[in-house]
PDB file of N, CA and C in Angstrom:
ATOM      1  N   UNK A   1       0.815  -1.185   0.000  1.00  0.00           N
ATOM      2  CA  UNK A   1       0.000   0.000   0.000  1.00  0.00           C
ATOM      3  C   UNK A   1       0.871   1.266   0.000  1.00  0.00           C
ATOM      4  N   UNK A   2       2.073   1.171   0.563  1.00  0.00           N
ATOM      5  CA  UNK A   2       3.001   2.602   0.468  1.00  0.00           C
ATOM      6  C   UNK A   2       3.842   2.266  -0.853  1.00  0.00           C
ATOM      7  N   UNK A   3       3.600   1.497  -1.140  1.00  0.00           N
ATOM      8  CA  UNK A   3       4.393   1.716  -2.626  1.00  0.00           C
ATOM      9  C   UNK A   3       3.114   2.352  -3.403  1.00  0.00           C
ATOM     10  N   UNK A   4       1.817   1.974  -3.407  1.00  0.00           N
ATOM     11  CA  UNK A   4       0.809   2.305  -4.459  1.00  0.00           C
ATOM     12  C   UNK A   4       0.594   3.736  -4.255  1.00  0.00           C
ATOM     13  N   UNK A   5       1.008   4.000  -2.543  1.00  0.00           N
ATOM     14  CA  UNK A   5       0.740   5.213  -2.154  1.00  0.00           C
ATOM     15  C   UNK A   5       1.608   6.635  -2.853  1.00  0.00           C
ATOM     16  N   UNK A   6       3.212   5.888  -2.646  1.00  0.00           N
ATOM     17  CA  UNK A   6       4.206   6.642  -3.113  1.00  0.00           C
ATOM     18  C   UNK A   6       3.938   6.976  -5.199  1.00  0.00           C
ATOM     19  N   UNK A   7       4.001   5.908  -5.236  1.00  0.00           N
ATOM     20  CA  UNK A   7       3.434   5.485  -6.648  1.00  0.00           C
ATOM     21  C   UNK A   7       2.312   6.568  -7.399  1.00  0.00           C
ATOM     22  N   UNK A   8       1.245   6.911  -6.279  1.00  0.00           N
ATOM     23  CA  UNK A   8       0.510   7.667  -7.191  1.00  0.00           C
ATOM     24  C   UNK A   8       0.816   9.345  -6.745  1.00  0.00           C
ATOM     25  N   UNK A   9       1.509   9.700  -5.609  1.00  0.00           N
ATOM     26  CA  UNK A   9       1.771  10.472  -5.150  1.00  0.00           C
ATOM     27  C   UNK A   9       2.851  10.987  -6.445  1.00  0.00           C
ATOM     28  N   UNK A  10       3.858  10.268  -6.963  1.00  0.00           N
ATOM     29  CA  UNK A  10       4.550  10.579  -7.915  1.00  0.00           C
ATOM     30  C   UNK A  10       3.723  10.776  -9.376  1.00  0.00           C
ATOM     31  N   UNK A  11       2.952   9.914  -9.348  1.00  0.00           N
ATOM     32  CA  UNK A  11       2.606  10.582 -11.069  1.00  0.00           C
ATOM     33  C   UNK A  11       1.522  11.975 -10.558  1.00  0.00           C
ATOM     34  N   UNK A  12       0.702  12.173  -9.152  1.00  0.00           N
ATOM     35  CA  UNK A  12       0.034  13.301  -9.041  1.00  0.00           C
ATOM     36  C   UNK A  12       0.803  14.415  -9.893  1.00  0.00           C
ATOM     37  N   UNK A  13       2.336  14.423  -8.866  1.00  0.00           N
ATOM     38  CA  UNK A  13       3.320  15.746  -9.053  1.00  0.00           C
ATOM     39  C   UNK A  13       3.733  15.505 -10.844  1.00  0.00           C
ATOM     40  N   UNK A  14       4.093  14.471 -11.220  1.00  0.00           N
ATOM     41  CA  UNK A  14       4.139  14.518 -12.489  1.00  0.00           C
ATOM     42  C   UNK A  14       3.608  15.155 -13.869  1.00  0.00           C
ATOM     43  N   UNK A  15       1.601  14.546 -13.319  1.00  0.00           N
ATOM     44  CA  UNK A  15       1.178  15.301 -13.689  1.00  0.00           C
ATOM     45  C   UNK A  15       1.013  16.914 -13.564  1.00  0.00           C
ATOM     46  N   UNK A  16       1.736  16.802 -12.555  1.00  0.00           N
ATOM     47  CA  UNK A  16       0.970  18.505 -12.158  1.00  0.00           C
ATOM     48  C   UNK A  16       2.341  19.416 -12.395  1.00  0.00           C
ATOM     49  N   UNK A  17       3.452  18.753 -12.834  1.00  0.00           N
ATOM     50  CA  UNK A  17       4.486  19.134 -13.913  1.00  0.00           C
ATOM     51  C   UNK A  17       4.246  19.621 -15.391  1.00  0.00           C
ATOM     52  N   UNK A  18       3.425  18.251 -15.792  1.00  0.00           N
ATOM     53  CA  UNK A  18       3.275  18.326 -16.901  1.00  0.00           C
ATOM     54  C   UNK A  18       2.604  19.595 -17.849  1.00  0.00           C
ATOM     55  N   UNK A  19       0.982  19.804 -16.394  1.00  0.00           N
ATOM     56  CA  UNK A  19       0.534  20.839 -16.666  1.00  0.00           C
ATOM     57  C   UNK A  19       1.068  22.105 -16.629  1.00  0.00           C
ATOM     58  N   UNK A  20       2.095  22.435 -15.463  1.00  0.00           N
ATOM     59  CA  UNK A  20       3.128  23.113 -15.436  1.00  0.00           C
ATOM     60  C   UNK A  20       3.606  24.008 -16.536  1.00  0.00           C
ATOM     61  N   UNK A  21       4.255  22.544 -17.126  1.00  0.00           N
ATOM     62  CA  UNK A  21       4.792  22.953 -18.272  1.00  0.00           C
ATOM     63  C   UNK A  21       3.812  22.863 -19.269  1.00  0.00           C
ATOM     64  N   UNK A  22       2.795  22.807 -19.625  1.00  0.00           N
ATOM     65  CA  UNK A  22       1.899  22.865 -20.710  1.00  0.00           C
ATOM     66  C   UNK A  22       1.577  24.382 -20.764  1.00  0.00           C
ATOM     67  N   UNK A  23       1.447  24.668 -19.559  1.00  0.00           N
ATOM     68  CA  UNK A  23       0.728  26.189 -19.380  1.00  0.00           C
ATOM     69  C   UNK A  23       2.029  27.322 -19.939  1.00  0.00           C
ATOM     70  N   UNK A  24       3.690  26.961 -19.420  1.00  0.00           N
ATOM     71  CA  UNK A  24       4.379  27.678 -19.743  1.00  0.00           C
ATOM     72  C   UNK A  24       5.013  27.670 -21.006  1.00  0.00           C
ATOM     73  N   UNK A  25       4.417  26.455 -21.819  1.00  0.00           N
ATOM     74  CA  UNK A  25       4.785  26.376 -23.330  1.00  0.00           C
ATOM     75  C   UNK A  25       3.632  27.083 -23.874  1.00  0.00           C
ATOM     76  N   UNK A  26       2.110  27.284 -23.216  1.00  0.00           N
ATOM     77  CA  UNK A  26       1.135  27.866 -23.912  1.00  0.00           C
ATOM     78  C   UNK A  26       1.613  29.156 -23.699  1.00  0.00           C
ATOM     79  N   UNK A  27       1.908  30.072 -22.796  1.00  0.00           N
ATOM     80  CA  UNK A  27       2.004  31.158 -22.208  1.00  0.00           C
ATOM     81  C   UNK A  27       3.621  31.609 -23.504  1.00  0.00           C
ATOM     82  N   UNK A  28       4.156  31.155 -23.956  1.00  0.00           N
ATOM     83  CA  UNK A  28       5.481  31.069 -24.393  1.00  0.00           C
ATOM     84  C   UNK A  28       4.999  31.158 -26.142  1.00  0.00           C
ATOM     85  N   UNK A  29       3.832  30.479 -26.107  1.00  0.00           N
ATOM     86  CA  UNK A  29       3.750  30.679 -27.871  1.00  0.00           C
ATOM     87  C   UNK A  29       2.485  31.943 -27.980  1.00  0.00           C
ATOM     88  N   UNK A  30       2.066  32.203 -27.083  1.00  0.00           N
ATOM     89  CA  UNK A  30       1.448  33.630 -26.965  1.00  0.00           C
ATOM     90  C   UNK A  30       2.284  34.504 -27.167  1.00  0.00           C
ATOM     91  N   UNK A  31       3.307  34.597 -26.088  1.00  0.00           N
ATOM     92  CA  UNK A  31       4.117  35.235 -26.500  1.00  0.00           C
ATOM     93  C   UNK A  31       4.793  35.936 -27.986  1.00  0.00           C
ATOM     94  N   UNK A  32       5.653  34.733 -27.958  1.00  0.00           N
ATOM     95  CA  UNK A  32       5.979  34.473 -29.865  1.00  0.00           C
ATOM     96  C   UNK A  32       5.522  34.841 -30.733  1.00  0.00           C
ATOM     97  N   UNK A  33       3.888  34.574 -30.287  1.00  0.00           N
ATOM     98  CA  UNK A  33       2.931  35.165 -31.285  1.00  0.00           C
ATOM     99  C   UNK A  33       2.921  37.007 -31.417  1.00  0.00           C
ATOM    100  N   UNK A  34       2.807  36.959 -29.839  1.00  0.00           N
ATOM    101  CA  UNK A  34       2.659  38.737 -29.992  1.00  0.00           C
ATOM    102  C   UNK A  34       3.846  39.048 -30.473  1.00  0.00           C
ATOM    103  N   UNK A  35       4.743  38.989 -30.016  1.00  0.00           N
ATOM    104  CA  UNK A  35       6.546  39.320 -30.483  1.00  0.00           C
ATOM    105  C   UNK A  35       6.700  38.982 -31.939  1.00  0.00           C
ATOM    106  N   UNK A  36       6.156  38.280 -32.868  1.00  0.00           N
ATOM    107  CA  UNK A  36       5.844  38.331 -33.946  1.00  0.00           C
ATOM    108  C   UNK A  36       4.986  39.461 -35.093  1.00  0.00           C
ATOM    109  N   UNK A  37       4.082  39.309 -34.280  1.00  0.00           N
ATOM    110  CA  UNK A  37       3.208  40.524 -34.774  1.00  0.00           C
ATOM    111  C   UNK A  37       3.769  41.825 -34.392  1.00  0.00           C
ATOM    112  N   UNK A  38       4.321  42.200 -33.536  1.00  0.00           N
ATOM    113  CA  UNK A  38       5.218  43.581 -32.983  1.00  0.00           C
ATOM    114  C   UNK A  38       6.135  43.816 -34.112  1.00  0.00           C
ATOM    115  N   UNK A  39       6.893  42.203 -34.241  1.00  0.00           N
ATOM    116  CA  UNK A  39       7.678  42.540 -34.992  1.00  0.00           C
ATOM    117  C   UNK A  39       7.905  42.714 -36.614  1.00  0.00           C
ATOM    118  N   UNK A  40       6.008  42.118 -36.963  1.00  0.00           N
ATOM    119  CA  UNK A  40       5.757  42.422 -38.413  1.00  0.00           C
ATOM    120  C   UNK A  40       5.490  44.290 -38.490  1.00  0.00           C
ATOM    121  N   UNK A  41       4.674  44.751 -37.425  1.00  0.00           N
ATOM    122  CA  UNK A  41       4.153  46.041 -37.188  1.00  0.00           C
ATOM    123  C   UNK A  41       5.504  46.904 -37.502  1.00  0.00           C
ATOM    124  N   UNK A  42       6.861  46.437 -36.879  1.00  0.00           N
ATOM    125  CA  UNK A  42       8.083  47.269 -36.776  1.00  0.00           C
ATOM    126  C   UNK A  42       8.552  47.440 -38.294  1.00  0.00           C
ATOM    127  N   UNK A  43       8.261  45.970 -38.805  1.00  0.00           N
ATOM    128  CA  UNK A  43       8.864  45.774 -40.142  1.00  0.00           C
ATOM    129  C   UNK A  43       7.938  47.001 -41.415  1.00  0.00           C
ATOM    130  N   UNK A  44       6.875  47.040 -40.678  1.00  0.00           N
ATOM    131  CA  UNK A  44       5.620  47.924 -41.821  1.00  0.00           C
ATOM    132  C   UNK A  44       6.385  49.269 -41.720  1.00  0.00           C
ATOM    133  N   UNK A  45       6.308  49.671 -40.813  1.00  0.00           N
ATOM    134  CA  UNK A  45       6.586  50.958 -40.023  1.00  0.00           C
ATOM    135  C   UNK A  45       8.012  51.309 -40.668  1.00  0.00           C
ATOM    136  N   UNK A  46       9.281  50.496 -40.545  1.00  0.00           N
ATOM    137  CA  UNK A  46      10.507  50.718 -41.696  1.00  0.00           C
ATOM    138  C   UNK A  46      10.667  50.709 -42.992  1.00  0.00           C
ATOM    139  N   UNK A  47       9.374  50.099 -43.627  1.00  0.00           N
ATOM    140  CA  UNK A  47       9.185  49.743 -45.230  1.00  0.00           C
ATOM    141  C   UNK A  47       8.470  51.290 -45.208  1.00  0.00           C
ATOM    142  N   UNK A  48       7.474  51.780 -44.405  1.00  0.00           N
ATOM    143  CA  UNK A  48       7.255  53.020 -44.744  1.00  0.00           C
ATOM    144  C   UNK A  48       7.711  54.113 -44.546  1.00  0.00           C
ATOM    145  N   UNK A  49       8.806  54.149 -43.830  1.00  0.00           N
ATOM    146  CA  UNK A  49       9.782  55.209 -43.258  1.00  0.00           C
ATOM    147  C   UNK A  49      10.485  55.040 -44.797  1.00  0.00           C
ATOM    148  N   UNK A  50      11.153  53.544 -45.396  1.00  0.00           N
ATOM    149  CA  UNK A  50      12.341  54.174 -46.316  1.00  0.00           C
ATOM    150  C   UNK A  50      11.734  54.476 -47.559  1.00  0.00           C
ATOM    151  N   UNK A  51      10.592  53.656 -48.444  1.00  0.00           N
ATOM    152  CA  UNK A  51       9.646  54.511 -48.804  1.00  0.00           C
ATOM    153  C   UNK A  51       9.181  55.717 -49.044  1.00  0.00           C
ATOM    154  N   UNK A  52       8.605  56.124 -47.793  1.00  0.00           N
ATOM    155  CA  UNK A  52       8.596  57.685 -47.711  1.00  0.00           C
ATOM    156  C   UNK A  52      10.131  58.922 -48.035  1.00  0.00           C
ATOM    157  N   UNK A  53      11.403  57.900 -46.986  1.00  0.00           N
ATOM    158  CA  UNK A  53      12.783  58.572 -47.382  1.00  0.00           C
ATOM    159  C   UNK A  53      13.046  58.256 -49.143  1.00  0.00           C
ATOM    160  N   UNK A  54      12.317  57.390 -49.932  1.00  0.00           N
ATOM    161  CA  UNK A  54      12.734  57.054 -50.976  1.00  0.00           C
ATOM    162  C   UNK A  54      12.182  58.146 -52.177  1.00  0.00           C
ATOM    163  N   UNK A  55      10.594  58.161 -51.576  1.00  0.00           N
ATOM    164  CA  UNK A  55      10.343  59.531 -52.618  1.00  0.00           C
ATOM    165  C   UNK A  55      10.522  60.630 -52.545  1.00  0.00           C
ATOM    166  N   UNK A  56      11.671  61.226 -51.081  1.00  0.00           N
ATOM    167  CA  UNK A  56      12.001  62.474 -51.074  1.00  0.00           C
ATOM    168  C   UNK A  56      13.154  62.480 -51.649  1.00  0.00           C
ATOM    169  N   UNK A  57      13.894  61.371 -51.589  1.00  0.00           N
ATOM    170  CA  UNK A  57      15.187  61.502 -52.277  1.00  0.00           C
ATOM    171  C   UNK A  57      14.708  61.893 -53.752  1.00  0.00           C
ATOM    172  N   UNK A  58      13.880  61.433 -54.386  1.00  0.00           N
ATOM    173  CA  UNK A  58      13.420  61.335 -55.756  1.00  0.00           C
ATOM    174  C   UNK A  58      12.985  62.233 -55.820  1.00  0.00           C
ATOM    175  N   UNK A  59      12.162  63.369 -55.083  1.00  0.00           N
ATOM    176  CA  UNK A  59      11.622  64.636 -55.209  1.00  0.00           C
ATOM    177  C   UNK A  59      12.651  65.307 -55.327  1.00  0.00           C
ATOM    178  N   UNK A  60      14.013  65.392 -54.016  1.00  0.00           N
ATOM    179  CA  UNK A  60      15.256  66.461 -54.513  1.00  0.00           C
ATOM    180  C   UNK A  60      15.876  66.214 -55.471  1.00  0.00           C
ATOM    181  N   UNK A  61      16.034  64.789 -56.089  1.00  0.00           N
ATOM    182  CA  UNK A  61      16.621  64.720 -57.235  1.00  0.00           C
ATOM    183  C   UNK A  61      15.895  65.264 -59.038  1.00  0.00           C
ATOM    184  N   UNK A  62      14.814  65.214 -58.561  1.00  0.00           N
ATOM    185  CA  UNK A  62      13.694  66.190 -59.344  1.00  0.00           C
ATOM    186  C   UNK A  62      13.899  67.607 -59.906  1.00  0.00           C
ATOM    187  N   UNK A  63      13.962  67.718 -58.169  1.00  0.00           N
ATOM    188  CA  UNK A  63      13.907  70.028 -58.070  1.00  0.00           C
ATOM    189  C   UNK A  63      15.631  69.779 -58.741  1.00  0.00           C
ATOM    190  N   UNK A  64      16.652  69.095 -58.203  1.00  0.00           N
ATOM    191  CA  UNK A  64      18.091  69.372 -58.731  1.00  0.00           C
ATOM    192  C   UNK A  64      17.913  69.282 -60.442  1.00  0.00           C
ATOM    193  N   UNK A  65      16.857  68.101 -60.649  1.00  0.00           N
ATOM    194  CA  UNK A  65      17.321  68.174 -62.178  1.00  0.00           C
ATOM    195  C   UNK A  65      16.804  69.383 -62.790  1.00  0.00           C
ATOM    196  N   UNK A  66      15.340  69.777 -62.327  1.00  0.00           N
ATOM    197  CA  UNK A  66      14.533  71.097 -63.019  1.00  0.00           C
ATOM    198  C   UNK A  66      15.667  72.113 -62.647  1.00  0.00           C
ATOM    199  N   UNK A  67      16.288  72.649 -61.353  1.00  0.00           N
ATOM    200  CA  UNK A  67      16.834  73.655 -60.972  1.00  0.00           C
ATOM    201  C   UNK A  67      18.380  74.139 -62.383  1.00  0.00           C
ATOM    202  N   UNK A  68      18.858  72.881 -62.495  1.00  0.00           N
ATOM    203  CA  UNK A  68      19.897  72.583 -63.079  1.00  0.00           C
ATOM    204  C   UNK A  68      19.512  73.059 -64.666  1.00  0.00           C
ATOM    205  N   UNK A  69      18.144  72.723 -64.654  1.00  0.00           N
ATOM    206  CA  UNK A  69      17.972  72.931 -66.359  1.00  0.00           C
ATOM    207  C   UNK A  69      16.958  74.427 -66.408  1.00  0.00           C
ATOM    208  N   UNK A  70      16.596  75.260 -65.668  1.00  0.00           N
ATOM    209  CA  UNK A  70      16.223  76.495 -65.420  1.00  0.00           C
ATOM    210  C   UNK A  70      17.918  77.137 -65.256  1.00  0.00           C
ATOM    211  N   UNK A  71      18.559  76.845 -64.343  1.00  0.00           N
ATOM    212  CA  UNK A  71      19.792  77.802 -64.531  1.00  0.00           C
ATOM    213  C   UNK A  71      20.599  77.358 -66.070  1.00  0.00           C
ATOM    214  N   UNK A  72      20.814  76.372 -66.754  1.00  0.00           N
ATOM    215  CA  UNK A  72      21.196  76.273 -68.094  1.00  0.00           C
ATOM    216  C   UNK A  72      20.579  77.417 -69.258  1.00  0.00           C
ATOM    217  N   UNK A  73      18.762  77.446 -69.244  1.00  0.00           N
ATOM    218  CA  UNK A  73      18.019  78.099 -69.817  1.00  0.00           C
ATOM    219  C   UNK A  73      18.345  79.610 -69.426  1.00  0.00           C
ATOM    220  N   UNK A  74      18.827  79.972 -68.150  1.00  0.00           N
ATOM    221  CA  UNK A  74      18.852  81.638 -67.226  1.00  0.00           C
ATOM    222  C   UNK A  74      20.436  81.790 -67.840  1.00  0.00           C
ATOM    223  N   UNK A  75      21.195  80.891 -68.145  1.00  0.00           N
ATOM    224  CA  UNK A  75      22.616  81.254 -68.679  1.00  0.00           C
ATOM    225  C   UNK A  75      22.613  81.807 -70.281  1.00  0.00           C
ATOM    226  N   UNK A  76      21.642  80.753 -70.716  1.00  0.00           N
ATOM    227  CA  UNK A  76      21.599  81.043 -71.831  1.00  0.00           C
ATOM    228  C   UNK A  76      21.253  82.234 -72.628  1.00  0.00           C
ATOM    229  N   UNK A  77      20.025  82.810 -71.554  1.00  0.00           N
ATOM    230  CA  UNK A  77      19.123  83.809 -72.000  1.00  0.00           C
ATOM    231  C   UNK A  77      20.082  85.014 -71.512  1.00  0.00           C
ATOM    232  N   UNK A  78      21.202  84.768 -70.979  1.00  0.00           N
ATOM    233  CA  UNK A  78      21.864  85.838 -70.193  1.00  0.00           C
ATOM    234  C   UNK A  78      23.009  86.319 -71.042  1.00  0.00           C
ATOM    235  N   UNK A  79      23.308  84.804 -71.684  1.00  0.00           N
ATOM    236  CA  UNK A  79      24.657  84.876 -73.068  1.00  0.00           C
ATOM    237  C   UNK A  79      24.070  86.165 -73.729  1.00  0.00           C
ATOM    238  N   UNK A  80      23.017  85.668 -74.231  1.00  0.00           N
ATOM    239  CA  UNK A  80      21.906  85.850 -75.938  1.00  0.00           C
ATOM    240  C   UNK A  80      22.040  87.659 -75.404  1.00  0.00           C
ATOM    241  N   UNK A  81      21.451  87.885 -74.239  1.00  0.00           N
ATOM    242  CA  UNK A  81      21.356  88.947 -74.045  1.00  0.00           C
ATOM    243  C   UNK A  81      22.568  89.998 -73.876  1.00  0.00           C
ATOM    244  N   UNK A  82      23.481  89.765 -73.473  1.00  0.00           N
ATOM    245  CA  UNK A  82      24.877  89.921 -73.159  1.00  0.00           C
ATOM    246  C   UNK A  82      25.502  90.526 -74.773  1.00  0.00           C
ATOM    247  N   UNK A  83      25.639  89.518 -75.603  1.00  0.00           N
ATOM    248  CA  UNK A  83      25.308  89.530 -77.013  1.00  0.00           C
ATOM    249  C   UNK A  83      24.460  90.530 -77.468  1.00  0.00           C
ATOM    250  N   UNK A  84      23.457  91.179 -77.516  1.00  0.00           N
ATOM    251  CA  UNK A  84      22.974  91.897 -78.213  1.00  0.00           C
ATOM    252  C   UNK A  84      23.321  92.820 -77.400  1.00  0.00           C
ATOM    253  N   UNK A  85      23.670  93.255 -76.683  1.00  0.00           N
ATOM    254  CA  UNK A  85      24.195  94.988 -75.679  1.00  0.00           C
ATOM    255  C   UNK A  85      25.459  94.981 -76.097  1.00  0.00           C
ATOM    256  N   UNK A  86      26.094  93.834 -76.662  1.00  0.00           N
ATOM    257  CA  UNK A  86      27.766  94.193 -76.989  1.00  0.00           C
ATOM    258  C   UNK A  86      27.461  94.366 -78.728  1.00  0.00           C
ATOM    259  N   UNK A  87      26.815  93.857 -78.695  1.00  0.00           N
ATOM    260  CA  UNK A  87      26.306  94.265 -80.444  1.00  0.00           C
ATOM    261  C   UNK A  87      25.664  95.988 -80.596  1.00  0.00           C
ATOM    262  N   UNK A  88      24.677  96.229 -79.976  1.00  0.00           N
ATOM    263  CA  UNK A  88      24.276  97.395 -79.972  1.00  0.00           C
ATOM    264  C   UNK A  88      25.737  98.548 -79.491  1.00  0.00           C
ATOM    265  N   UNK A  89      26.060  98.203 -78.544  1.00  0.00           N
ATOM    266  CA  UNK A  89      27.312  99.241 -78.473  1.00  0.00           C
ATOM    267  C   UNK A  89      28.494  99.250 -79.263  1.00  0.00           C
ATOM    268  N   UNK A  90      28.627  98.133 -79.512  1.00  0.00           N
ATOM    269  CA  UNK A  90      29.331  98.276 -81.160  1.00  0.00           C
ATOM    270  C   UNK A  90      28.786  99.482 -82.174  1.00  0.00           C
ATOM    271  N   UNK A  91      27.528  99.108 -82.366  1.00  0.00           N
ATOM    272  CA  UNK A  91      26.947  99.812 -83.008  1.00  0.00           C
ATOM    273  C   UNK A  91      26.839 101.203 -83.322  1.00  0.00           C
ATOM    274  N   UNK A  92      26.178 101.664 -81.157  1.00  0.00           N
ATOM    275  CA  UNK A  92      26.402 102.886 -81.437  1.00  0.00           C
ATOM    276  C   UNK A  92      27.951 103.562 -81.580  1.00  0.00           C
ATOM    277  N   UNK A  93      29.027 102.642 -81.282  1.00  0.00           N
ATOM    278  CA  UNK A  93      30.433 103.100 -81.235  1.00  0.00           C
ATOM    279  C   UNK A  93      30.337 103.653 -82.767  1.00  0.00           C
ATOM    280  N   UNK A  94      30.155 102.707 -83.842  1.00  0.00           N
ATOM    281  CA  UNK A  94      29.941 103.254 -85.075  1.00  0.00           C
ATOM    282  C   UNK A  94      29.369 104.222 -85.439  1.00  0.00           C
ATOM    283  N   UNK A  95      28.170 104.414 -84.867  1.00  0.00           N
ATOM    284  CA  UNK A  95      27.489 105.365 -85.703  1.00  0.00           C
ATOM    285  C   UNK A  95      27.917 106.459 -84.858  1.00  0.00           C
ATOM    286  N   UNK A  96      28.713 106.823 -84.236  1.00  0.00           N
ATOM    287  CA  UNK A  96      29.165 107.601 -83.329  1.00  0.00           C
ATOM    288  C   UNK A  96      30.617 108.191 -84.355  1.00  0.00           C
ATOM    289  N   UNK A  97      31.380 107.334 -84.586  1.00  0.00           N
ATOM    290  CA  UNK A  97      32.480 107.319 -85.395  1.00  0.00           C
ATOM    291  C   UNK A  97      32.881 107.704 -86.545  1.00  0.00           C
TER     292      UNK A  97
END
């Protein structure tokens, strides 16, 4: 009888191990789970940060290209003009002469 006694006294605690650990493997993939999802949320949150950093880069590289080709056009118009005031004073040098 103290063996049947000891006997069931051991699988009680066994079981009550088992559950133990059932509860802290359940409690553990909850976890995982949330720490998963946190860590898909983190992953969204950086795809839209570089994203967002991706079309500003592309916006300044935009204004640089327009800026670049407005000052080409402002040089040009500045030559052309430059040019006709050295032409005209030529001119009047002549008709002066």
């Amino acid at each position: 009888m103290t063996t049947e006694r000891w006997t069931d006294e051991m699988v009680d605690d066994l079981a009550s191990t088992v559950d133990d650990l059932a509860s802290t493997v359940e409690q553990t993939t909850r976890n995982i789970e949330q720490t998963n999802r946190n860590v898909d949320m983190l992953v969204g949150a950086v795809n839209s940060i570089l994203e967002r950093d991706s079309q500003r880069d592309e916006e300044m590289r935009r204004r640089d290209r327009d800026f670049q080709q407005y000052k080409i056009e402002n040089d040009q118009r500045f030559n052309t003009l430059l040019e006709e005031v050295r032409f005209l004073i030529r001119k009047l040098g002549e008709n002066q002469g």
